[in-house]
C-alpha atoms as a PDB file:
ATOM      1  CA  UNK A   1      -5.637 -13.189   2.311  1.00  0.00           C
ATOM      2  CA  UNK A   2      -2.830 -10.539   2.188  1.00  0.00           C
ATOM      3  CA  UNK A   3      -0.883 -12.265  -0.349  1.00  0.00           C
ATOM      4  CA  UNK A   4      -4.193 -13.222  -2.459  1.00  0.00           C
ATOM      5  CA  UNK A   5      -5.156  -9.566  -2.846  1.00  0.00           C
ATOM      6  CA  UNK A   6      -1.870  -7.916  -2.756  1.00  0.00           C
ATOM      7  CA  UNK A   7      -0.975  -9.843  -5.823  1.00  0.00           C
ATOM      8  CA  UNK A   8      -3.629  -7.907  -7.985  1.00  0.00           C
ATOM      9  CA  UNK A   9      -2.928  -4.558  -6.107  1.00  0.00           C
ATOM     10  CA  UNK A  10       1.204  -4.511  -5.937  1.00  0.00           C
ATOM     11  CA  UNK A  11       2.532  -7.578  -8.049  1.00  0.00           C
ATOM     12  CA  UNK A  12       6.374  -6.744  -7.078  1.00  0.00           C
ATOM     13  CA  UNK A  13       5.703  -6.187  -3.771  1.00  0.00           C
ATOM     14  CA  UNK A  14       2.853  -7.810  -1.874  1.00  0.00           C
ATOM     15  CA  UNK A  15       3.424  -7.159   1.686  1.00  0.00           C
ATOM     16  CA  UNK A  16       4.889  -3.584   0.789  1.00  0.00           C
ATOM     17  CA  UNK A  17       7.918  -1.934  -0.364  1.00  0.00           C
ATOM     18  CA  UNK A  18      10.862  -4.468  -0.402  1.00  0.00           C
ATOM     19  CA  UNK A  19       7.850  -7.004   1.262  1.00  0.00           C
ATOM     20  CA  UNK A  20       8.481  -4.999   4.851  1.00  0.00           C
ATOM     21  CA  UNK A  21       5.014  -6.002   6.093  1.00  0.00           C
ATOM     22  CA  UNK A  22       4.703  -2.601   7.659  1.00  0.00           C
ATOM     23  CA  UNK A  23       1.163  -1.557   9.241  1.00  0.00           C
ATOM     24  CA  UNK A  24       1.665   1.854   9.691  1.00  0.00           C
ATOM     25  CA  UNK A  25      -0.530   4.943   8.434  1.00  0.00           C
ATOM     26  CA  UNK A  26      -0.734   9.247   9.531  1.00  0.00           C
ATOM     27  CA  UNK A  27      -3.107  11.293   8.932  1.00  0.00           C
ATOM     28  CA  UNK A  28      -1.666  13.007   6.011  1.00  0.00           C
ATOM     29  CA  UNK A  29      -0.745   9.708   4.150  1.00  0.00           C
ATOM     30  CA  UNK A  30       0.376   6.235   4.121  1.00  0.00           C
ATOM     31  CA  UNK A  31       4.013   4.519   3.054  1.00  0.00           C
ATOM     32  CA  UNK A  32       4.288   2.773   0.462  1.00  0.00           C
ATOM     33  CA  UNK A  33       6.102  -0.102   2.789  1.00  0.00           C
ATOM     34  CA  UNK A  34       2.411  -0.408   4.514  1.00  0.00           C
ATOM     35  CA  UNK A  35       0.633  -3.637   2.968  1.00  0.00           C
ATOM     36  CA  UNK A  36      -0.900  -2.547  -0.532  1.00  0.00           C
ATOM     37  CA  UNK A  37      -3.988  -4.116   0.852  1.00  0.00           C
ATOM     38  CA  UNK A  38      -4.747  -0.652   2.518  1.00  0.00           C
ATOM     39  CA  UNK A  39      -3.914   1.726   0.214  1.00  0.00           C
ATOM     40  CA  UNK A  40      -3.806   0.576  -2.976  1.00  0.00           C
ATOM     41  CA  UNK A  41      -6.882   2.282  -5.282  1.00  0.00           C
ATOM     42  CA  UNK A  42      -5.879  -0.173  -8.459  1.00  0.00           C
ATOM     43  CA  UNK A  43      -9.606  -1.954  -8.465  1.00  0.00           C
ATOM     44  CA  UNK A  44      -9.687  -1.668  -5.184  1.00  0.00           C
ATOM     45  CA  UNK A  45     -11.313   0.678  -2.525  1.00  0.00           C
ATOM     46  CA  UNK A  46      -8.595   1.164   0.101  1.00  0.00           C
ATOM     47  CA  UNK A  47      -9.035   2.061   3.689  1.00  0.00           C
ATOM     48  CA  UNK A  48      -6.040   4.943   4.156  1.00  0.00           C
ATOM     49  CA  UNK A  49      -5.231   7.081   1.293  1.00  0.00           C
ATOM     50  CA  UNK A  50      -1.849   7.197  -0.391  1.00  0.00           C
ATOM     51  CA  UNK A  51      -0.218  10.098  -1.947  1.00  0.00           C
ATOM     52  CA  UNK A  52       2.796  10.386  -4.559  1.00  0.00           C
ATOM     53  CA  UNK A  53       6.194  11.803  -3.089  1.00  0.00           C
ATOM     54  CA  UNK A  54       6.118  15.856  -4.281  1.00  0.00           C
ATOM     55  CA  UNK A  55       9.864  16.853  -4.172  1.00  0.00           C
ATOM     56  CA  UNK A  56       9.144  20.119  -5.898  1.00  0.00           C
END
């Protein structure tokens, strides 16, 4: 089931960032390591919400 859906939500990486499996979220946001599965918004209504790094 992971695979299945991560393949719409995160085509290069399925299980997460370099496929780490990771299921790990905080309070103020989720890695992008963490299956796509639960925070991916791409058609897709995620359970943990996912912010873009802010380095300014």
């Amino acid at each position: 089931m992971v695979e299945k859906y991560g393949k719409r939500l995160y085509e290069d990486h399925v299980l997460g960032y370099k496929n780490s499996q990771l299921l790990f979220g905080l309070e103020h946001n989720t890695p992008n390591n963490t299956l796509p599965i639960f925070w991916s918004e791409k058609d897709w209504n995620p359970i943990f919400k996912r912010y873009g790094k802010n380095y300014g």
